[in-house]
Every structure is written in structure tokens, then in C-alpha cells.
N, C-alpha and C. Protein backbone atom coordinates (compact mmCIF):
# COMPACT_ATOMS: atom_id res chain seq x y z
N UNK A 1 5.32 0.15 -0.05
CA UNK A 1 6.26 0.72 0.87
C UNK A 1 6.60 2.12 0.36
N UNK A 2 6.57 3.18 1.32
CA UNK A 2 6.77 4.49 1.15
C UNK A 2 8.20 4.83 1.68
N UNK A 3 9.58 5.27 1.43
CA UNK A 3 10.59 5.58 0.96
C UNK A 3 10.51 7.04 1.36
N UNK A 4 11.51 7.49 2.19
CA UNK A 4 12.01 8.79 3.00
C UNK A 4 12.73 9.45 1.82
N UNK A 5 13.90 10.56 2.40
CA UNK A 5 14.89 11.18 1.34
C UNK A 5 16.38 10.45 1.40
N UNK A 6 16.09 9.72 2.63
CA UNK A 6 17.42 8.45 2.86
C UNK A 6 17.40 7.21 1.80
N UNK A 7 15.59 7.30 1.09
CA UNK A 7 15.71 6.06 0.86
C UNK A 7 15.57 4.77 2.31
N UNK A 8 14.95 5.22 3.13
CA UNK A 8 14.21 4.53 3.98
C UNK A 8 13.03 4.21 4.43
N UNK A 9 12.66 3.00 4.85
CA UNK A 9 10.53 2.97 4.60
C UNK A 9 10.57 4.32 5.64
N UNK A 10 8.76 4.97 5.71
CA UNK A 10 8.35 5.56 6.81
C UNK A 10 7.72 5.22 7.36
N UNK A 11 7.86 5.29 8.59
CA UNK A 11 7.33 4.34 9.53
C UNK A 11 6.34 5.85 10.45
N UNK A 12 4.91 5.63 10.12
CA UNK A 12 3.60 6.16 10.40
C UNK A 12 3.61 5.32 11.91
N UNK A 13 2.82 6.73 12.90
CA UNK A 13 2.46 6.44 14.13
C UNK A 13 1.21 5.91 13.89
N UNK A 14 0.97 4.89 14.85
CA UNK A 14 -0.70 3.82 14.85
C UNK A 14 -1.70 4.75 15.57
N UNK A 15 -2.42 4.63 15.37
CA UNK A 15 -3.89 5.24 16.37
C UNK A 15 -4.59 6.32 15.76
N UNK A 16 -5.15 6.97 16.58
CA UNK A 16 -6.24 7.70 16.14
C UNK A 16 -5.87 9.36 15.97
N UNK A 17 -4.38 9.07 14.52
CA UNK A 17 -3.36 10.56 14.56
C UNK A 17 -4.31 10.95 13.38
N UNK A 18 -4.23 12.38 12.77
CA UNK A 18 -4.51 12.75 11.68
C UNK A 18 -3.18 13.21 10.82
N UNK A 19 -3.27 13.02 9.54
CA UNK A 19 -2.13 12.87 8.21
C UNK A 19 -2.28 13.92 7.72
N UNK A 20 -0.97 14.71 7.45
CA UNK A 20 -0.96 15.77 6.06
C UNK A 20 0.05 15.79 5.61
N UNK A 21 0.12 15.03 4.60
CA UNK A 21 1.16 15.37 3.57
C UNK A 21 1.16 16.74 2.60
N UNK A 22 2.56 17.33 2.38
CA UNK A 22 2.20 18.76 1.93
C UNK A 22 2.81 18.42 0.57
N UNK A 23 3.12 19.33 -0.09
CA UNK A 23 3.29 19.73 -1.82
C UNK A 23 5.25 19.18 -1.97
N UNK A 24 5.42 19.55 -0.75
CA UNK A 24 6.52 19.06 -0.97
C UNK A 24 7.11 17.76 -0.53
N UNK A 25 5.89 17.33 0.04
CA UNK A 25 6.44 15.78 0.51
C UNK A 25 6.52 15.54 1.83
N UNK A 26 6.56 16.94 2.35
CA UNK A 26 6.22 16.56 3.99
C UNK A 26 5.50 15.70 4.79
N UNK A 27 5.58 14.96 5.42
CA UNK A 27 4.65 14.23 5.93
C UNK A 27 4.35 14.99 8.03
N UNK A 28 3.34 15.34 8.14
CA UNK A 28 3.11 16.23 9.10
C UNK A 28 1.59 15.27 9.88
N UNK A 29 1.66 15.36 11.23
CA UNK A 29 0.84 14.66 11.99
C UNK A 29 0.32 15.37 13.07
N UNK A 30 -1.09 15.36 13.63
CA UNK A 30 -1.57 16.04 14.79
C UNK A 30 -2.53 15.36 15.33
N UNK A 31 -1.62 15.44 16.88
CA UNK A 31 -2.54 14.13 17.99
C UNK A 31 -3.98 14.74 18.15
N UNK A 32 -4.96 14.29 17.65
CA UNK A 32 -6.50 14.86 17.85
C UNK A 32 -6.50 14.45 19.76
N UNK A 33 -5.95 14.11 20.64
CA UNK A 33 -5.84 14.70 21.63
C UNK A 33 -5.21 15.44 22.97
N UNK A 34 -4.42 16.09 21.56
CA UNK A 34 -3.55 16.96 21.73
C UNK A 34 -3.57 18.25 20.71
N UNK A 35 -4.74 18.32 20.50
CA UNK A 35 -4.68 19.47 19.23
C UNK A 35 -4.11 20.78 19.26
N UNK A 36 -4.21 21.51 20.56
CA UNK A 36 -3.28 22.46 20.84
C UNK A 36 -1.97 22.50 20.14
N UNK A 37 -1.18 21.23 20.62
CA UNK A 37 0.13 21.47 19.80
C UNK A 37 0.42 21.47 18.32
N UNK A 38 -1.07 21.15 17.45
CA UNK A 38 -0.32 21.63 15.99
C UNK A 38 0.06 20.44 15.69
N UNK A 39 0.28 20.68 14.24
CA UNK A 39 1.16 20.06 13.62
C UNK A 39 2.42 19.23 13.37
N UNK A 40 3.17 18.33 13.71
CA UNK A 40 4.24 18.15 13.60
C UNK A 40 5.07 17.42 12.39
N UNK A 41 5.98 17.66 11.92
CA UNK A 41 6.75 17.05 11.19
C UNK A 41 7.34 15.60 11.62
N UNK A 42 7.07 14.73 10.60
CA UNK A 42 7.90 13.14 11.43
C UNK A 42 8.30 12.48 10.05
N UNK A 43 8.19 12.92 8.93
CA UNK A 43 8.84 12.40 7.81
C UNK A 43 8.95 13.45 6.35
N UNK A 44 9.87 13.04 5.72
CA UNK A 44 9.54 13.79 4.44
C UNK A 44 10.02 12.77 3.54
N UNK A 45 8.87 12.47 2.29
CA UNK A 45 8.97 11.55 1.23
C UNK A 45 10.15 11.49 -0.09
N UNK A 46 10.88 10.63 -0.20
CA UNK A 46 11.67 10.58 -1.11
C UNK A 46 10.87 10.98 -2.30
N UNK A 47 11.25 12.06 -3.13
CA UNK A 47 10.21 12.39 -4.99
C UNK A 47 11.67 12.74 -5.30
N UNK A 48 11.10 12.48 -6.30
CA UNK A 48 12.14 12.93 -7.64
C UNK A 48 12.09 13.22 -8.52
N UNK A 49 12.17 14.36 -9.32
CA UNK A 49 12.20 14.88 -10.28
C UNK A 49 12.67 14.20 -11.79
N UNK A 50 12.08 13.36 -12.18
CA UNK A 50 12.07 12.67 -13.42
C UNK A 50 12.39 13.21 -15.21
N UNK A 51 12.83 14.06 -15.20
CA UNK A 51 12.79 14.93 -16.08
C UNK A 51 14.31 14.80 -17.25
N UNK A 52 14.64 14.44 -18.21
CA UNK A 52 15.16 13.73 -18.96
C UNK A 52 15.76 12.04 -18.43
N UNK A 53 15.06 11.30 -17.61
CA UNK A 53 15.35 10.24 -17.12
C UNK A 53 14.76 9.11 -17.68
N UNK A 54 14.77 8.49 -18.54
CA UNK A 54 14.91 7.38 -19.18
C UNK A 54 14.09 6.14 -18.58
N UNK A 55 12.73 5.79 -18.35
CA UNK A 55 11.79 5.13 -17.33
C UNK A 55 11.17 3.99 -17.76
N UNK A 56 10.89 3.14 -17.43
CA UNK A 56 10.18 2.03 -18.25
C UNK A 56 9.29 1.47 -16.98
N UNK A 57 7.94 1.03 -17.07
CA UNK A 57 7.45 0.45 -16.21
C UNK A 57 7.89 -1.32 -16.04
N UNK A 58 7.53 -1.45 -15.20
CA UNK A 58 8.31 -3.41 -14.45
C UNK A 58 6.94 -4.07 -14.33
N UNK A 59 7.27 -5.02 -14.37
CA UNK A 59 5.50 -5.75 -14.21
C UNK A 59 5.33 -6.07 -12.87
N UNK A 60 5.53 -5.73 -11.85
CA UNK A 60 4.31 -5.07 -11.04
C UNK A 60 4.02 -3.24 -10.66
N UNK A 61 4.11 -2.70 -12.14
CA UNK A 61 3.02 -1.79 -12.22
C UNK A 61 3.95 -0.08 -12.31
N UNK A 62 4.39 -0.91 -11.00
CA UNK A 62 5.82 1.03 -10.89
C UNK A 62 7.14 1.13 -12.19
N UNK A 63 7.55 2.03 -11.70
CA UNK A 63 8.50 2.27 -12.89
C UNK A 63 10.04 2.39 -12.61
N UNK A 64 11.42 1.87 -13.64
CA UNK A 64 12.70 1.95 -12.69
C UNK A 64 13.37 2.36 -14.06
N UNK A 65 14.06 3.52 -13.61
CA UNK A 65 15.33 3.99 -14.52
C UNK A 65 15.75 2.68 -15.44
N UNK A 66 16.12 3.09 -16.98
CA UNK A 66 16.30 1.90 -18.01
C UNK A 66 18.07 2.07 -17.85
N UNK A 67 18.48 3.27 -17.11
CA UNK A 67 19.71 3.01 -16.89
C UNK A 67 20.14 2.28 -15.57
N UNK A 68 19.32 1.87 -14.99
CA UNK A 68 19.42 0.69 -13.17
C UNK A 68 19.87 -0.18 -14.01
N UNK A 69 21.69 -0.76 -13.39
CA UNK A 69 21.76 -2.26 -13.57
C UNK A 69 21.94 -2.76 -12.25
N UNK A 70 21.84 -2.19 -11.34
CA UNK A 70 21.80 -3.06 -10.30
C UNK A 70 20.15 -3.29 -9.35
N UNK A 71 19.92 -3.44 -8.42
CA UNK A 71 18.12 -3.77 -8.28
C UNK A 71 18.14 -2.47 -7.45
N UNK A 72 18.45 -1.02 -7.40
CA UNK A 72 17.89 -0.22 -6.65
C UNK A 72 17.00 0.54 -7.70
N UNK A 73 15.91 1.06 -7.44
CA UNK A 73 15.39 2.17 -7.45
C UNK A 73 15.28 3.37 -7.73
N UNK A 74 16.61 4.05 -7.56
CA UNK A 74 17.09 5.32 -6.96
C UNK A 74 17.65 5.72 -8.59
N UNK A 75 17.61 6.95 -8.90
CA UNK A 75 18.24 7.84 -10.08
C UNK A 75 18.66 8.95 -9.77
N UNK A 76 19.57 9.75 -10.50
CA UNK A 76 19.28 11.56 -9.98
C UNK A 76 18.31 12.02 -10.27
N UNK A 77 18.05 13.08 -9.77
CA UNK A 77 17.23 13.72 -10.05
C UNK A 77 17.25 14.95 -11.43
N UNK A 78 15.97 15.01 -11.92
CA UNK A 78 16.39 15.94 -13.18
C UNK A 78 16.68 17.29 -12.75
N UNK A 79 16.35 17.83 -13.32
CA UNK A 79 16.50 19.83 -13.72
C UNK A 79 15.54 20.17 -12.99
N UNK A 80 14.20 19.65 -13.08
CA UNK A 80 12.94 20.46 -12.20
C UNK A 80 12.71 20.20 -10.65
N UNK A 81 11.67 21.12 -10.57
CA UNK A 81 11.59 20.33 -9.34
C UNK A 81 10.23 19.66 -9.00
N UNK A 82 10.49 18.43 -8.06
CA UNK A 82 9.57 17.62 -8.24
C UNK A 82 8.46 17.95 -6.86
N UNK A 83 7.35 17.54 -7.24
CA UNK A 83 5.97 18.28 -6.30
C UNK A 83 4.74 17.19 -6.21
N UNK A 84 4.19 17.21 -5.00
CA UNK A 84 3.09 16.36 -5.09
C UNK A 84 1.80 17.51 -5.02
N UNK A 85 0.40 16.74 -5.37
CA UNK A 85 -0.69 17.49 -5.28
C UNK A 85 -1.59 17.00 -3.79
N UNK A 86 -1.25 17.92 -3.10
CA UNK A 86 -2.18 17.27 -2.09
C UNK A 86 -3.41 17.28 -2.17
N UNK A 87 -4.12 15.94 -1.32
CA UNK A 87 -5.19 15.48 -0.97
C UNK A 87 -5.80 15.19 -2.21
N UNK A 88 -5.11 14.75 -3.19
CA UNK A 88 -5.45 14.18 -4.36
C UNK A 88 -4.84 12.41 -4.02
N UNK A 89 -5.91 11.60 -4.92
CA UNK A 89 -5.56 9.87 -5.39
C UNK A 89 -5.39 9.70 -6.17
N UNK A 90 -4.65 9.10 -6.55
CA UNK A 90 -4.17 8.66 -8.24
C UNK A 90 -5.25 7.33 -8.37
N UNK A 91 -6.17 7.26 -9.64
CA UNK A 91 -6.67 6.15 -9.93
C UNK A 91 -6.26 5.38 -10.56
N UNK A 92 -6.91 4.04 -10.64
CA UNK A 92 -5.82 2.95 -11.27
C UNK A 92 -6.56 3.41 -13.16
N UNK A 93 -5.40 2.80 -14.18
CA UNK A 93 -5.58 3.20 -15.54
C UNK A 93 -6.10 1.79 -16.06
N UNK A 94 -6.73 1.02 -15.42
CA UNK A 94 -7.69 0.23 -15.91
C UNK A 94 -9.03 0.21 -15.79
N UNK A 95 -10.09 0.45 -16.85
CA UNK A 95 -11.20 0.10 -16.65
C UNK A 95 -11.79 -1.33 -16.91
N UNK A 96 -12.55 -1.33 -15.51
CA UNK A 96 -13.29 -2.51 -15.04
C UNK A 96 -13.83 -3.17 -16.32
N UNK A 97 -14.46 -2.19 -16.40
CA UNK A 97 -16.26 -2.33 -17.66
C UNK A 97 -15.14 -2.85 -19.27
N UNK A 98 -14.58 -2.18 -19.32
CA UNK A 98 -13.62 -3.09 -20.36
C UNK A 98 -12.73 -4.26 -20.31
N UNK A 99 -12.32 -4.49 -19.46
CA UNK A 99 -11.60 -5.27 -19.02
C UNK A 99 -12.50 -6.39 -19.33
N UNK A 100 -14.00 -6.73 -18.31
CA UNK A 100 -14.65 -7.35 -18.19
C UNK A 100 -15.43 -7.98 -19.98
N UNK A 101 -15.36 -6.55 -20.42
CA UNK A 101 -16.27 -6.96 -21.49
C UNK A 101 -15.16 -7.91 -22.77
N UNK A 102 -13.76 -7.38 -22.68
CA UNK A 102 -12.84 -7.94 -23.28
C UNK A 102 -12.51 -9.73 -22.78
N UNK A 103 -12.73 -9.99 -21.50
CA UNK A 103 -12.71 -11.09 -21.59
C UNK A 103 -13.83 -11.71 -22.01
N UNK A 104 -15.06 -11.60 -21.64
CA UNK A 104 -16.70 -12.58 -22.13
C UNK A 104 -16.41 -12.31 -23.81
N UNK A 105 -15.91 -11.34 -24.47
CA UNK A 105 -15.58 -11.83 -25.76
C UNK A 105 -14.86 -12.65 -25.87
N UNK A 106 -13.45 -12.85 -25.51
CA UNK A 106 -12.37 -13.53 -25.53
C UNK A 106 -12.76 -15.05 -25.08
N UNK A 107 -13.65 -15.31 -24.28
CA UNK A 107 -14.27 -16.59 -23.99
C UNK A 107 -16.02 -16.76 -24.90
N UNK A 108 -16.24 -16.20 -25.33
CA UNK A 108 -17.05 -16.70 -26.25
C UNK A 108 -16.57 -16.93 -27.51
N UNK A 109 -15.89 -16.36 -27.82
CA UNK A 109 -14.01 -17.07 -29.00
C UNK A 109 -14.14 -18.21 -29.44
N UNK A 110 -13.20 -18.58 -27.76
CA UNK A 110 -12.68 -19.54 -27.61
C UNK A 110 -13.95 -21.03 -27.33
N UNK A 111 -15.10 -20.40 -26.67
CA UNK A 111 -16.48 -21.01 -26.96
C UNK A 111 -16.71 -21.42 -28.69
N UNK A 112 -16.75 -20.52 -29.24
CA UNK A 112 -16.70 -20.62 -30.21
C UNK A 112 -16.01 -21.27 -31.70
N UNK A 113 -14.26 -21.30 -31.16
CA UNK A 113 -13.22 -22.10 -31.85
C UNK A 113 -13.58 -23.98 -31.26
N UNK A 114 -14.27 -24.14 -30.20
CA UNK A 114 -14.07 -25.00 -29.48
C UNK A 114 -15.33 -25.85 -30.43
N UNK A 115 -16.40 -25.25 -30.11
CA UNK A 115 -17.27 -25.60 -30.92
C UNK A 115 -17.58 -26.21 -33.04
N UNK A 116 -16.10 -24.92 -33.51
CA UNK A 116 -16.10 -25.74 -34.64
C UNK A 116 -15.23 -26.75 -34.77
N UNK A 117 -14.35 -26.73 -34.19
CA UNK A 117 -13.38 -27.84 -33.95
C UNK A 117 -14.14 -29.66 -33.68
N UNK A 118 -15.40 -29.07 -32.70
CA UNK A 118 -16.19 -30.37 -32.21
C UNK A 118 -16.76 -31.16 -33.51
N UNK A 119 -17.36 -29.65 -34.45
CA UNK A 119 -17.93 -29.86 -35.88
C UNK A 119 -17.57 -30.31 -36.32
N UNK A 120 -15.79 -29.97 -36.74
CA UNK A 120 -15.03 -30.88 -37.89
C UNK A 120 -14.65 -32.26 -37.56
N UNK A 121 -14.55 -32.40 -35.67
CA UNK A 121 -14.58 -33.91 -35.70
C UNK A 121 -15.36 -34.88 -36.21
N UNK A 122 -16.68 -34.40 -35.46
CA UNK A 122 -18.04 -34.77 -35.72
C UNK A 122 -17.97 -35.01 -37.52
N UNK A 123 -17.61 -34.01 -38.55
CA UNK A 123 -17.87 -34.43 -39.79
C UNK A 123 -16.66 -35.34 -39.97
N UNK A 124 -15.47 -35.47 -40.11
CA UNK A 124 -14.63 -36.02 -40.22
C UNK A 124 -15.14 -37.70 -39.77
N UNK A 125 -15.58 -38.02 -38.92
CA UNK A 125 -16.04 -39.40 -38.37
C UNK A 125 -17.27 -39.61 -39.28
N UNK A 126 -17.88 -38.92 -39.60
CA UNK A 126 -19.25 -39.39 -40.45
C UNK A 126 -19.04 -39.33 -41.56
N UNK A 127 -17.73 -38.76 -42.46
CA UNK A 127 -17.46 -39.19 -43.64
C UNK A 127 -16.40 -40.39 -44.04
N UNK A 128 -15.61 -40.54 -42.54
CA UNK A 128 -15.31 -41.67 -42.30
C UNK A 128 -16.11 -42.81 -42.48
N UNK A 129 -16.85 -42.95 -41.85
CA UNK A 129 -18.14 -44.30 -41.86
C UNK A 129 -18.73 -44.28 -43.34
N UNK A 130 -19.10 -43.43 -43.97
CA UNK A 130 -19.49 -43.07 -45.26
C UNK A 130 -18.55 -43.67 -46.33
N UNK A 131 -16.96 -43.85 -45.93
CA UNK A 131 -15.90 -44.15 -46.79
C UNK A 131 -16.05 -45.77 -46.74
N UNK A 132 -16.52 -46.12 -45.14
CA UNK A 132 -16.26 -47.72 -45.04
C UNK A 132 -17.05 -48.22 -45.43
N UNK A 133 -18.66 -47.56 -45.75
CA UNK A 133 -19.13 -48.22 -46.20
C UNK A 133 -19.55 -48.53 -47.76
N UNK A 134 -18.84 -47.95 -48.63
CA UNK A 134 -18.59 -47.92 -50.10
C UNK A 134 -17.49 -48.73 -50.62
């Protein structure tokens, strides 16, 4: 959910509009059949300038002021001013290829712990029988 300067979702027109968000958060739209008229303004994105603000990420992923005691969101804003980069994506900070390779270790481990464990039963019972029969 995307968050206005009210702190309200934005609510995007459906169909076949084209998007530009600008540097400052503008959110700007133009009817491809209506192109004549340009551009229009229909939202601008809540940002905030984060800048001596105190942040901790939450486990699902985003981040909330360590001074929030109640469940909003919302902080002041710092000293700077805050800016987006347009027509840029932020990628996610996990890699796949590690991720992946960290678990098939982590389960050949546990393959592995499983397996001597089977061993020491396995010897444990055959020095058992070895005891009963002496």
C-alpha cells in the first residue's frame, strides 16, 4: 500500500493510463487517448526525510521509527530533504544463488548429523548383543 502526504492509500486510475512519478513524489497521469491534454496531477506520495531518525526494520521487511509506541508509521521528518529517483526499482537484497546454495548445505548437515546418529545406534545395538553374549 502506497500512502499520500495525508497519510492516505492512493488510489491509481484502472485502464490503459500512463504513470509518472517525479523526484518529488508526484504522481502525474496521461490518458493515451487523450494525449493532447498532458499530463495531470492526481496524487503526491507521502516521503520523508529520515535523517537523524532512529529506524529499525520489522519482519515483514519495511522499517518503523524505534521511537513508534503506538502502531502508526508516521515520524517527523528530518533536516533534509527527502527525494525519489525516477524510473528507477529498488531490488530485493537477497541473493537467490546463495540463499539456495546455503540451504542444500544446511540439508546435507542435517543429512549428514542424521546419518551418524543412525551409526551410533546401529553400533550401540551390536555391542549390545556382543555384551549378552559374554
Amino acid at each position: 500500500m502506497v500512502l499520500d502526504q495525508s497519510l492516505k492509500p492512493v488510489q491509481l486510475p484502472q485502464g490503459s493510463v500512463v504513470y509518472e512519478i517525479a523526484g518529488d513524489g508526484t504522481i502525474s497521469v496521461i490518458d493515451p487517448t487523450a494525449p493532447e491534454n498532458g499530463f495531470s496531477q492526481i496524487a503526491a506520495l507521502g516521503i520523508r526525510d529520515a535523517t537523524g531518525v532512529d529506524i529499525a526494520r520489522r519482519e515483514d521487511g519495511l522499517f518503523k521509527p524505534l521511537t513508534n509506541t503506538e502502531d502508526r508509521q508516521d515520524f517527523l521528518p528530518g533536516s533534509g530533504v527527502a527525494s525519489l529517483t525516477p524510473r528507477t526499482l529498488e531490488g530485493s537484497n537477497v541473493s537467490t544463488v546463495h540463499t539456495l546454495v546455503k540451504f542444500i548445505d544446511h540439508m546435507r548437515s542435517f543429512e549428514m548429523q542424521t546419518k551418524i546418529i543412525r551409526e551410533m545406534k546401529d553400533n550401540d545395538t551390536s555391542g549390545e548383543s556382543m555384551l549378552r553374549l559374554s
